[in-house]
C-alpha atoms as a PDB file:
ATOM      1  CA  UNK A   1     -68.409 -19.754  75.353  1.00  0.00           C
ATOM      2  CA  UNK A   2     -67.402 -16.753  77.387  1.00  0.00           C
ATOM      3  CA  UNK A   3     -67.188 -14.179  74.350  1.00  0.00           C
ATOM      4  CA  UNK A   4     -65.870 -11.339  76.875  1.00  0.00           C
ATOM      5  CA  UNK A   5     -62.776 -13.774  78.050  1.00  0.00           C
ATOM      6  CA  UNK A   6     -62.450 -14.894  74.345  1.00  0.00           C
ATOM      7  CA  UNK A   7     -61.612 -10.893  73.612  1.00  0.00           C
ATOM      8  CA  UNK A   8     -59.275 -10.398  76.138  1.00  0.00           C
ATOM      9  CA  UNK A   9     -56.995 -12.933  75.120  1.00  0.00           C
ATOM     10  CA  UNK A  10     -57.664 -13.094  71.196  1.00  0.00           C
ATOM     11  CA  UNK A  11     -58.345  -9.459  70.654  1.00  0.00           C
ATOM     12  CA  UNK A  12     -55.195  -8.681  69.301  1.00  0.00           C
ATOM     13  CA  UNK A  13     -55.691 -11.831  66.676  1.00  0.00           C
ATOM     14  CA  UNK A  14     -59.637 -10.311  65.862  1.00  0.00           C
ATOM     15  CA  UNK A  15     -58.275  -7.003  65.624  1.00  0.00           C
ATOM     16  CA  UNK A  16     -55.782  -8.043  62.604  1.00  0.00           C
ATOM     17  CA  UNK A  17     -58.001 -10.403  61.091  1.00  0.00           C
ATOM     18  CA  UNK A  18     -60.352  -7.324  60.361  1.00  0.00           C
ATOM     19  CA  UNK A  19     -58.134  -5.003  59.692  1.00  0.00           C
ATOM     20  CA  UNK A  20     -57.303  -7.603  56.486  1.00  0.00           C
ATOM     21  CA  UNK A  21     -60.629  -8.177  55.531  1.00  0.00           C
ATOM     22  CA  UNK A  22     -61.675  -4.437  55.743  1.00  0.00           C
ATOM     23  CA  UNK A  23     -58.212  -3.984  53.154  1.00  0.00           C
ATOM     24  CA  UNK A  24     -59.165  -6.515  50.961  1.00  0.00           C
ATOM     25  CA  UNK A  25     -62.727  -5.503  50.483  1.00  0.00           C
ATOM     26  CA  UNK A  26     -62.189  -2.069  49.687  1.00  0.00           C
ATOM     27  CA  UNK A  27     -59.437  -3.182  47.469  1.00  0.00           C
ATOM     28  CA  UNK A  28     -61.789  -5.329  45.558  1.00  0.00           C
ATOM     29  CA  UNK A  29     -64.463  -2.144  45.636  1.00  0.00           C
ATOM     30  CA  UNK A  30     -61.992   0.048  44.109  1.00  0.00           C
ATOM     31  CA  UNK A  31     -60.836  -2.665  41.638  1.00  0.00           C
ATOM     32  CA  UNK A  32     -64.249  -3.292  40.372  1.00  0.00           C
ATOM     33  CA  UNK A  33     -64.941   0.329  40.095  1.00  0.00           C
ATOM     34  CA  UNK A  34     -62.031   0.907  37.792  1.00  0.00           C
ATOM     35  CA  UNK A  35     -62.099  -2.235  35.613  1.00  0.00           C
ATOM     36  CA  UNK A  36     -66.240  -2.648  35.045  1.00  0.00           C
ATOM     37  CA  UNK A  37     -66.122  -0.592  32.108  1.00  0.00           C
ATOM     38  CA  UNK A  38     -63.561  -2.456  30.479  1.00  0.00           C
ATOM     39  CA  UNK A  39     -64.958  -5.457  31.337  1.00  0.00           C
ATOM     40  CA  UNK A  40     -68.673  -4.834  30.341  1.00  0.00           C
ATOM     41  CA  UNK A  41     -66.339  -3.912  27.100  1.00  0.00           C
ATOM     42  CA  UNK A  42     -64.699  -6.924  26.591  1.00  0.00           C
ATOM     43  CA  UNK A  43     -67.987  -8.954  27.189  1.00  0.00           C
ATOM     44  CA  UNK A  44     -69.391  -7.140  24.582  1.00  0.00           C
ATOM     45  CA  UNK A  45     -66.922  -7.939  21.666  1.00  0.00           C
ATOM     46  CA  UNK A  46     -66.825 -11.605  22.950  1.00  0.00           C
ATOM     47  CA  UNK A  47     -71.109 -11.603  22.373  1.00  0.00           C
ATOM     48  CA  UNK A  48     -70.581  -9.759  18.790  1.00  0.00           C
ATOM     49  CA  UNK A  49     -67.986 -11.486  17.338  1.00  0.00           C
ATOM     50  CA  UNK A  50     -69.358 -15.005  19.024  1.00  0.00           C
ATOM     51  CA  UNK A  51     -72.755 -13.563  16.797  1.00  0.00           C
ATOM     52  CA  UNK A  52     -70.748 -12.811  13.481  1.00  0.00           C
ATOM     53  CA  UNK A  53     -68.716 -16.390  13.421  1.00  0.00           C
ATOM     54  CA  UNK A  54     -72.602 -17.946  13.919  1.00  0.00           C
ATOM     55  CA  UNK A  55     -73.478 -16.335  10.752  1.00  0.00           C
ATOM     56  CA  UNK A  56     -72.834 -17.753   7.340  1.00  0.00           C
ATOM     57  CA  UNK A  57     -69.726 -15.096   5.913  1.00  0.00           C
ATOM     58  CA  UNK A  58     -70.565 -16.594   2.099  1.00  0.00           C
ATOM     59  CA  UNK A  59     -73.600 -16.859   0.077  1.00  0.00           C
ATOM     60  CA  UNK A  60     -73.460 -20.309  -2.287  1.00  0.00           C
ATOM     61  CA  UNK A  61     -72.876 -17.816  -5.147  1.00  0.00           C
ATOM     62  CA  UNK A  62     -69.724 -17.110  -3.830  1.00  0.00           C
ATOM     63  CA  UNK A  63     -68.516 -20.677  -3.708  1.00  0.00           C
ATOM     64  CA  UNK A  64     -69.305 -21.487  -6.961  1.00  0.00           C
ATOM     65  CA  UNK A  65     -67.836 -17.988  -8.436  1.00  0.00           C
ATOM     66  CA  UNK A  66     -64.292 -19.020  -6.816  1.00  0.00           C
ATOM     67  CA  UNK A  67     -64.999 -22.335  -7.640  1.00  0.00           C
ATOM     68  CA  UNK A  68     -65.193 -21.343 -11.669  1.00  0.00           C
ATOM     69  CA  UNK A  69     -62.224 -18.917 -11.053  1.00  0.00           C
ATOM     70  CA  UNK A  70     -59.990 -21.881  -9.843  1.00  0.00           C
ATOM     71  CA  UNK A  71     -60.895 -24.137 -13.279  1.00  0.00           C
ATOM     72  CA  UNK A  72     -60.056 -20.970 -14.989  1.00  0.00           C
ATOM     73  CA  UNK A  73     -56.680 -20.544 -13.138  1.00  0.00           C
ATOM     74  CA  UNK A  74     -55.810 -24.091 -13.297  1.00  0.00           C
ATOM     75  CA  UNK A  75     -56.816 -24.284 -17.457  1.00  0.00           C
ATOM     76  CA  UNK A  76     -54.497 -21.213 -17.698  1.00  0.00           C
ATOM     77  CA  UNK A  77     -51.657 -22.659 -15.760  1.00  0.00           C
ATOM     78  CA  UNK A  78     -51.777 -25.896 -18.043  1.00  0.00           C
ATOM     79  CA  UNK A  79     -51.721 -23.716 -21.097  1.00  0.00           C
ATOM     80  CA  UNK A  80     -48.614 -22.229 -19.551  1.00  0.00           C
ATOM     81  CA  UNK A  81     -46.771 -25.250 -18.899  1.00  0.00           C
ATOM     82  CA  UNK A  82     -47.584 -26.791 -22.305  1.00  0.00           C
ATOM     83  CA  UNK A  83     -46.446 -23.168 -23.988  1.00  0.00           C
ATOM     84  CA  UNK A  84     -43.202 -23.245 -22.212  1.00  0.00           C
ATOM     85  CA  UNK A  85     -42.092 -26.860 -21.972  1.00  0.00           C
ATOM     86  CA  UNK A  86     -39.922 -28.105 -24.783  1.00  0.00           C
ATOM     87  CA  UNK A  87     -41.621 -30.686 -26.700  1.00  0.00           C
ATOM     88  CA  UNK A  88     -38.832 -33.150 -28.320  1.00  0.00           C
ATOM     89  CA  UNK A  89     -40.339 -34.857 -31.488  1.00  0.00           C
ATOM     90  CA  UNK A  90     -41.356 -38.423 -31.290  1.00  0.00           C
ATOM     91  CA  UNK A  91     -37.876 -39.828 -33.063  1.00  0.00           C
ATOM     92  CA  UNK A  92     -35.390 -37.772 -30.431  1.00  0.00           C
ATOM     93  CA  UNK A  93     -37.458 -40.097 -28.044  1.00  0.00           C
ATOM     94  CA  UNK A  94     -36.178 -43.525 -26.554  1.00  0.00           C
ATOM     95  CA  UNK A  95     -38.217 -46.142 -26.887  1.00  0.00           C
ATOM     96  CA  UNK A  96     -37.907 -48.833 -24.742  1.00  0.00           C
ATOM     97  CA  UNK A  97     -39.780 -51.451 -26.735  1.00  0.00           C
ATOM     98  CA  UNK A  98     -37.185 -50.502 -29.393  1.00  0.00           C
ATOM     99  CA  UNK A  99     -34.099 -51.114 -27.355  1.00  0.00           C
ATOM    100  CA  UNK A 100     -31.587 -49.742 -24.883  1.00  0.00           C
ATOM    101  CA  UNK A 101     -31.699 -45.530 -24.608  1.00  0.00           C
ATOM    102  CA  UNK A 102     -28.053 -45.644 -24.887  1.00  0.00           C
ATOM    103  CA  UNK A 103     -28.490 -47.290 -28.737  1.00  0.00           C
ATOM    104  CA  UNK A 104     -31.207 -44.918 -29.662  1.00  0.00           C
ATOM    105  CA  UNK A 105     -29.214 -41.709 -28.987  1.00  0.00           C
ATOM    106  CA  UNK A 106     -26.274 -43.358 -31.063  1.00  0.00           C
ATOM    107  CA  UNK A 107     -28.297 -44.310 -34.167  1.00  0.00           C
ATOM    108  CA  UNK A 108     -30.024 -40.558 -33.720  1.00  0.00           C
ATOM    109  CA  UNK A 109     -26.905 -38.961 -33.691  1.00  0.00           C
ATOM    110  CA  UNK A 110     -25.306 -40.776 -36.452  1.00  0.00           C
ATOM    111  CA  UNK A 111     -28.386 -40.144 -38.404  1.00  0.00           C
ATOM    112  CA  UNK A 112     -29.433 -36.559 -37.740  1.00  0.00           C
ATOM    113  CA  UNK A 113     -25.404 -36.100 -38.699  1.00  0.00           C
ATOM    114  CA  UNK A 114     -25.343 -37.534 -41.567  1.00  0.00           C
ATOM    115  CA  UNK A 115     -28.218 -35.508 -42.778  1.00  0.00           C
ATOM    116  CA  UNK A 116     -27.367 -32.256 -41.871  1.00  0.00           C
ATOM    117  CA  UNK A 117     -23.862 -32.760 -43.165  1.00  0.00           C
ATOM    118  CA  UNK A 118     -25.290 -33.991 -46.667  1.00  0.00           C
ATOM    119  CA  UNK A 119     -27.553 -30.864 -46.873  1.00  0.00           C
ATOM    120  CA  UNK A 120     -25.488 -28.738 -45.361  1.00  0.00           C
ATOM    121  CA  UNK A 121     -22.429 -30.007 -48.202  1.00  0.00           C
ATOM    122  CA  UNK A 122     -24.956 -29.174 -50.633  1.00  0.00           C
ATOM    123  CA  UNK A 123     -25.977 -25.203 -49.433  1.00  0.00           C
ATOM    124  CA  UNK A 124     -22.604 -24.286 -48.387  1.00  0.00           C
ATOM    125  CA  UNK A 125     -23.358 -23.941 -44.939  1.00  0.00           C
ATOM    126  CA  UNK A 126     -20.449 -25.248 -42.558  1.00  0.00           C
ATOM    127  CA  UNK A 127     -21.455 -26.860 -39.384  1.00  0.00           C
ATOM    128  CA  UNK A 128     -19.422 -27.537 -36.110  1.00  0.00           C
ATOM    129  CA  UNK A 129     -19.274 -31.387 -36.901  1.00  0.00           C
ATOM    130  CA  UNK A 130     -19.923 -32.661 -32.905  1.00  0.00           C
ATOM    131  CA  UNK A 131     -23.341 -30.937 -33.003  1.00  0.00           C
ATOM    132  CA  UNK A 132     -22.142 -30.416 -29.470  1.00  0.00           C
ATOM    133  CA  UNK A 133     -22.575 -33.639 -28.303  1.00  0.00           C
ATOM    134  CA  UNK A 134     -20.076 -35.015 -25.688  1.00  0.00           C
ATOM    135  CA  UNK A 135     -17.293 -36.770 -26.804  1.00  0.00           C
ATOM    136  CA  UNK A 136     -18.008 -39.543 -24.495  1.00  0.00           C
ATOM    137  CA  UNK A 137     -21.506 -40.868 -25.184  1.00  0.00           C
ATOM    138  CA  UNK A 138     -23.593 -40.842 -21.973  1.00  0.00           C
ATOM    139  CA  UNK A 139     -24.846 -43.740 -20.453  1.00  0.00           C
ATOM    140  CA  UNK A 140     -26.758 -42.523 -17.409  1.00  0.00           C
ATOM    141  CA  UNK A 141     -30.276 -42.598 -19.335  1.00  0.00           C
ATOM    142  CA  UNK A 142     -31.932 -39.317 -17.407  1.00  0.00           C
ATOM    143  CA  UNK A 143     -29.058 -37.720 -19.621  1.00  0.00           C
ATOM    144  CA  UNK A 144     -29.400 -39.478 -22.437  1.00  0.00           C
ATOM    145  CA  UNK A 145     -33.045 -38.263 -22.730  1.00  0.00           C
ATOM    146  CA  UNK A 146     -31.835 -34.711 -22.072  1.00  0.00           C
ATOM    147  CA  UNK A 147     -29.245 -34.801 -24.609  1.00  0.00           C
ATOM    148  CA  UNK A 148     -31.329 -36.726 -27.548  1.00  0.00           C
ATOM    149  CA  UNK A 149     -33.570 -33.255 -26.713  1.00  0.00           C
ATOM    150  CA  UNK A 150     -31.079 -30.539 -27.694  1.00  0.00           C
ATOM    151  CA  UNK A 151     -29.876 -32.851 -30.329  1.00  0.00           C
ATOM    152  CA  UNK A 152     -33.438 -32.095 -31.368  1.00  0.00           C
ATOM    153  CA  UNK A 153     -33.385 -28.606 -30.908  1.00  0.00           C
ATOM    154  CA  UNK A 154     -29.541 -28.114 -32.504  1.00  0.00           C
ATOM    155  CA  UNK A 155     -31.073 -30.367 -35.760  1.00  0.00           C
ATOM    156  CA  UNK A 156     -34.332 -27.438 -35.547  1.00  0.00           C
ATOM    157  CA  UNK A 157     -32.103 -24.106 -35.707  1.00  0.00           C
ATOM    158  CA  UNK A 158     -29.774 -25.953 -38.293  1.00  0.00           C
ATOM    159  CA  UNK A 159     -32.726 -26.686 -40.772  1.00  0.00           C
ATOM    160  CA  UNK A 160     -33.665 -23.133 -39.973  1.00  0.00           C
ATOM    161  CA  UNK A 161     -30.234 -21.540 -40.880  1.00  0.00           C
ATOM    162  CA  UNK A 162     -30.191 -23.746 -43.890  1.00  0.00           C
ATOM    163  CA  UNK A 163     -33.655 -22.184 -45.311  1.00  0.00           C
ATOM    164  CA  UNK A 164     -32.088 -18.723 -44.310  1.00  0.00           C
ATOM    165  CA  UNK A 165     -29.314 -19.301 -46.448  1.00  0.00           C
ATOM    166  CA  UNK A 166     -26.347 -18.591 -42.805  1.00  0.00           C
ATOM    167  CA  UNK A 167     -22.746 -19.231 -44.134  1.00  0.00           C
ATOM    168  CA  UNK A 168     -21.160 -21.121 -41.058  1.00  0.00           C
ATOM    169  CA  UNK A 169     -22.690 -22.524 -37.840  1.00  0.00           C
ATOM    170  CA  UNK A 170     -19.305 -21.923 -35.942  1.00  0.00           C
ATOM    171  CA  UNK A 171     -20.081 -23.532 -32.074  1.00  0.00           C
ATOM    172  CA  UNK A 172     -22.936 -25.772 -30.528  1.00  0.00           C
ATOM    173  CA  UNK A 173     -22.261 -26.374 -26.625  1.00  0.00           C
ATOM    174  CA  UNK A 174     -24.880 -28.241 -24.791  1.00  0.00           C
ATOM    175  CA  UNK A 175     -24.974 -27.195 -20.903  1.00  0.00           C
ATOM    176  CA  UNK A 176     -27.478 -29.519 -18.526  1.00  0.00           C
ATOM    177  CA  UNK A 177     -28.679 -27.889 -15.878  1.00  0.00           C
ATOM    178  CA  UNK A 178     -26.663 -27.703 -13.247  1.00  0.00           C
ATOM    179  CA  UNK A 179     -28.864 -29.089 -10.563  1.00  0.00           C
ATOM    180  CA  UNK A 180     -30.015 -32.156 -12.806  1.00  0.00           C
ATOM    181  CA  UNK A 181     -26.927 -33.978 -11.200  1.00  0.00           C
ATOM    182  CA  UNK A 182     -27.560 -31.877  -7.717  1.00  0.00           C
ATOM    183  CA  UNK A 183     -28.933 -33.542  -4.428  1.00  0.00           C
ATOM    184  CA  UNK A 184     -31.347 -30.355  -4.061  1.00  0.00           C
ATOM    185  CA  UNK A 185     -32.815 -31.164  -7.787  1.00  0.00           C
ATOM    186  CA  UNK A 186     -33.826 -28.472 -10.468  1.00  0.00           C
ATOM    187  CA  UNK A 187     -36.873 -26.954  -9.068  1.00  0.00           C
ATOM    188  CA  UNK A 188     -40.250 -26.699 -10.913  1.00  0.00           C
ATOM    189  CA  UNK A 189     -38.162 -25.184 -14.081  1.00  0.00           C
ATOM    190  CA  UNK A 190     -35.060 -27.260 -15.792  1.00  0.00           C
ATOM    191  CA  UNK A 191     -33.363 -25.520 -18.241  1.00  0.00           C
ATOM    192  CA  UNK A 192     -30.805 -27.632 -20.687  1.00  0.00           C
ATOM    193  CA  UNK A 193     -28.956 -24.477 -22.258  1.00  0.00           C
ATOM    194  CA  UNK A 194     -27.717 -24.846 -25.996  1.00  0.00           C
ATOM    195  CA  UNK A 195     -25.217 -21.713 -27.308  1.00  0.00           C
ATOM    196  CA  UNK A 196     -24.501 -21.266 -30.742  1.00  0.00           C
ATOM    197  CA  UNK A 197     -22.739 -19.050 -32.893  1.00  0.00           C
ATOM    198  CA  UNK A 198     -24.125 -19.007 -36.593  1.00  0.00           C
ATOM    199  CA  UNK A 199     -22.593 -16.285 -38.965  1.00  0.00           C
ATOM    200  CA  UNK A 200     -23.704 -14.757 -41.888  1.00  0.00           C
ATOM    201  CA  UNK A 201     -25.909 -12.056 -43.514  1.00  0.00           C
ATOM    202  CA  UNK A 202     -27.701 -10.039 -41.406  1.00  0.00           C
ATOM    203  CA  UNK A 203     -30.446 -10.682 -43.690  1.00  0.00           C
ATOM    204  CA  UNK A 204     -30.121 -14.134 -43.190  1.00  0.00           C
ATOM    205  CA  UNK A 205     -29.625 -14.194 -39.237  1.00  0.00           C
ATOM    206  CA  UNK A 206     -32.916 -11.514 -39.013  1.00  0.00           C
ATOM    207  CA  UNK A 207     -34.813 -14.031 -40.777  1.00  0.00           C
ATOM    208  CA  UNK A 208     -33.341 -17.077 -38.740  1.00  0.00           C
ATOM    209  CA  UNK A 209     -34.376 -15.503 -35.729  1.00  0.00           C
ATOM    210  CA  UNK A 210     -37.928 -14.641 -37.024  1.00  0.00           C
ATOM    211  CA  UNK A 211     -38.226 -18.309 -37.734  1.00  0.00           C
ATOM    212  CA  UNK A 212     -37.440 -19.234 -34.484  1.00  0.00           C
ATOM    213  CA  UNK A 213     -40.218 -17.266 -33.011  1.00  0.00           C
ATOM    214  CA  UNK A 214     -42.668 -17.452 -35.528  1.00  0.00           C
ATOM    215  CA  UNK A 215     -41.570 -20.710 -37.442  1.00  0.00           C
ATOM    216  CA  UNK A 216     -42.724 -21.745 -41.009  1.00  0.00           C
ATOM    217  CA  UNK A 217     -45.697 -24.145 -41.008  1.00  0.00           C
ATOM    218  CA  UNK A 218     -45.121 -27.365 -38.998  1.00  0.00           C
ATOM    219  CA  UNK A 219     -42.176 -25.467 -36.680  1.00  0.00           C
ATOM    220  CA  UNK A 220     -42.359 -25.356 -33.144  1.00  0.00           C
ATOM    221  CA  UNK A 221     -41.060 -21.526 -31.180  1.00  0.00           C
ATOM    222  CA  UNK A 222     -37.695 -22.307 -29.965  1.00  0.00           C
ATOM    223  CA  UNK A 223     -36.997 -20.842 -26.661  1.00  0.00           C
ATOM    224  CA  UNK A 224     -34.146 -17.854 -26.482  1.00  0.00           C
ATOM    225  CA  UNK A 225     -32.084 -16.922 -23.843  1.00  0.00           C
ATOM    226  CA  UNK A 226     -30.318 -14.270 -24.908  1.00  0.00           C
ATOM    227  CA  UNK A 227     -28.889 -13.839 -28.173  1.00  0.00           C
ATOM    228  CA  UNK A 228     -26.874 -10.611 -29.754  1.00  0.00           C
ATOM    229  CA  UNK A 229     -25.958  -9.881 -33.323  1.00  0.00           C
ATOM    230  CA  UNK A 230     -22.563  -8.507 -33.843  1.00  0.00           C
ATOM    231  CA  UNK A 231     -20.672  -7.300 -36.796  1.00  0.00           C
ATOM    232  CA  UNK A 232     -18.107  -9.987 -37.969  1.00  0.00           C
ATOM    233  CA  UNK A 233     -14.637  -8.959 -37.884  1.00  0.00           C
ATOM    234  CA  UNK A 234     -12.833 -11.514 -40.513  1.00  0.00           C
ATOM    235  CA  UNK A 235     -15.155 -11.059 -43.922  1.00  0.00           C
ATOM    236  CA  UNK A 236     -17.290  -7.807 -44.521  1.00  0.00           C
ATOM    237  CA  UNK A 237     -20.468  -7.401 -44.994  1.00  0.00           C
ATOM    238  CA  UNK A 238     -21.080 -10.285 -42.306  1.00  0.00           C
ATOM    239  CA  UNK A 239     -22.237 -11.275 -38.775  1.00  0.00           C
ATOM    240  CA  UNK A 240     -22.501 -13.276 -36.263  1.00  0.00           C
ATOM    241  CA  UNK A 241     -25.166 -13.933 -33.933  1.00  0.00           C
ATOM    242  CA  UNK A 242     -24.586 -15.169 -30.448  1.00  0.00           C
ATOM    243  CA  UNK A 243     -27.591 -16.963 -28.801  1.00  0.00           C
ATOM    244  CA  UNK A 244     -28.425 -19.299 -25.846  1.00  0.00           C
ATOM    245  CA  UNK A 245     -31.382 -21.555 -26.763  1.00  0.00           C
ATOM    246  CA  UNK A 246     -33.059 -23.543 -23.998  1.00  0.00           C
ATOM    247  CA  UNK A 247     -34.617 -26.696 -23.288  1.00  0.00           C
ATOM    248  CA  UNK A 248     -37.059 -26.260 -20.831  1.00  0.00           C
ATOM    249  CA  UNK A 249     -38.814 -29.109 -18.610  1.00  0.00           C
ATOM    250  CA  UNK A 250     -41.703 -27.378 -16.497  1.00  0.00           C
ATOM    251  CA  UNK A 251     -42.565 -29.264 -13.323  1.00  0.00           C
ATOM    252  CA  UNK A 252     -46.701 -29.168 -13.063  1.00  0.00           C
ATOM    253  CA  UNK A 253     -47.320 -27.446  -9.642  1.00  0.00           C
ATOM    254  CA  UNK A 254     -49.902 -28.373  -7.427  1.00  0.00           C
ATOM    255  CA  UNK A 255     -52.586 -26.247  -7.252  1.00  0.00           C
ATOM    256  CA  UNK A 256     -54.853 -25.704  -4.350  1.00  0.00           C
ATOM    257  CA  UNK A 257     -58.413 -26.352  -4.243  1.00  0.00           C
ATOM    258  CA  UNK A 258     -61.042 -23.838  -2.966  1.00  0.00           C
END
């Protein structure tokens, strides 16, 4: 090859081609220059925390001390539940071997009526007759069940006002939740509301109350609301207490394993 006759007509070509390659390798000199620190940096934190995630982060003492923390959280959690669910006694209950639910909450009511009238006839305590049942019976069961429990509950606080000696027990209104018949549901807490207005001496209502919280031997704590105690305006020397009693149904939540 004739190098001197490839110059003269490809100079201009070798010329640019070195020009580039002069460019590019000072431009990757002065690139290198300015970035090796940060790169020798970076390479670093890659090796040390590549060393750290090799090493075991927990001893076995660890495990097992979260491991007896989680049976403690979960046995407190299912003391919580059972302390704040409402537990309906064994005769407010359907049973299906017994028949329809729909027949058990009309003997029950019919019953539990009749009783409380009888002893409530005999103390001079007057009671709202309904108990605050619907006037309409219901016949979708999941109610039914729902119902027979403030039945329960309104039969409770009436057998307490009775032993306290109230005068009147003026209004019982049963509210179901409002989601129970909802497409988004109740959540982890349903709460079947029961308001009642029971009148009397203050002496009386105080110790009503009491017994709700701290009941006489065999009682169950019956979950308030809100309640207020006002002075009666139609007889002196009385009042009337205002409260919201609920039913509660506590959805068990899942809880995670360690």
């Amino acid at each position: 090859m004739d190098l001197n006759g490839y110059w003269q007509e490809n100079k201009r070509f070798v010329l640019t081609v070195g020009a580039g390659a002069l460019v590019f390798l000072g431009a990757f000199g002065l690139e290198t220059s300015l970035f090796r620190d940060e790169l020798n940096r970076t390479r670093n934190e890659i090796r040390r925390y590549s060393n750290q995630l090799s090493e075991a982060q927990y001893t076995s003492q660890d495990l097992g001390d979260a491991e007896r923390e989680n049976e403690a959280l979960k046995a407190a959690h299912g003391q919580l539940v059972q302390a704040a669910a409402f537990h309906a006694r064994p005769e407010f209950v359907p049973d299906p071997a017994a028949g329809s639910a729909a027949n058990h909450y009309l003997r029950t009511l019919a019953r539990v009526r009749e009783e409380l009238m009888q002893r409530a006839n005999r103390a001079g305590l007057e009671i709202e007759s309904s108990l605050g049942m619907p006037e309409l019976s219901p016949t979708v069961e999941s109610e039914i069940v729902r119902y027979l429990e403030a039945l329960d509950l309104v039969d409770s606080v009436a057998d307490l006002a009775l032993r306290a000696r109230a005068k009147r027990i003026d209004k019982i209104q049963v509210r179901l939740d409002p989601g129970h018949a909802t497409r988004e549901g109740v959540g982890a807490l349903e709460r079947t509301r029961v308001d009642m207005t029971i009148s009397g001496s203050s002496l009386a209502l105080t110790r009503l109350l009491a017994w709700t919280q701290r009941p006489p031997q065999g009682g169950r704590v019956l979950a308030l609301d809100k309640f207020e105690l006002l002075q009666a305006r139609s007889k002196r020397g009385e009042v009337r207490l205002d409260a919201t009693f609920v039913v509660a149904r506590v959805r068990p939540t899942e809880i995670v394993e360690p």
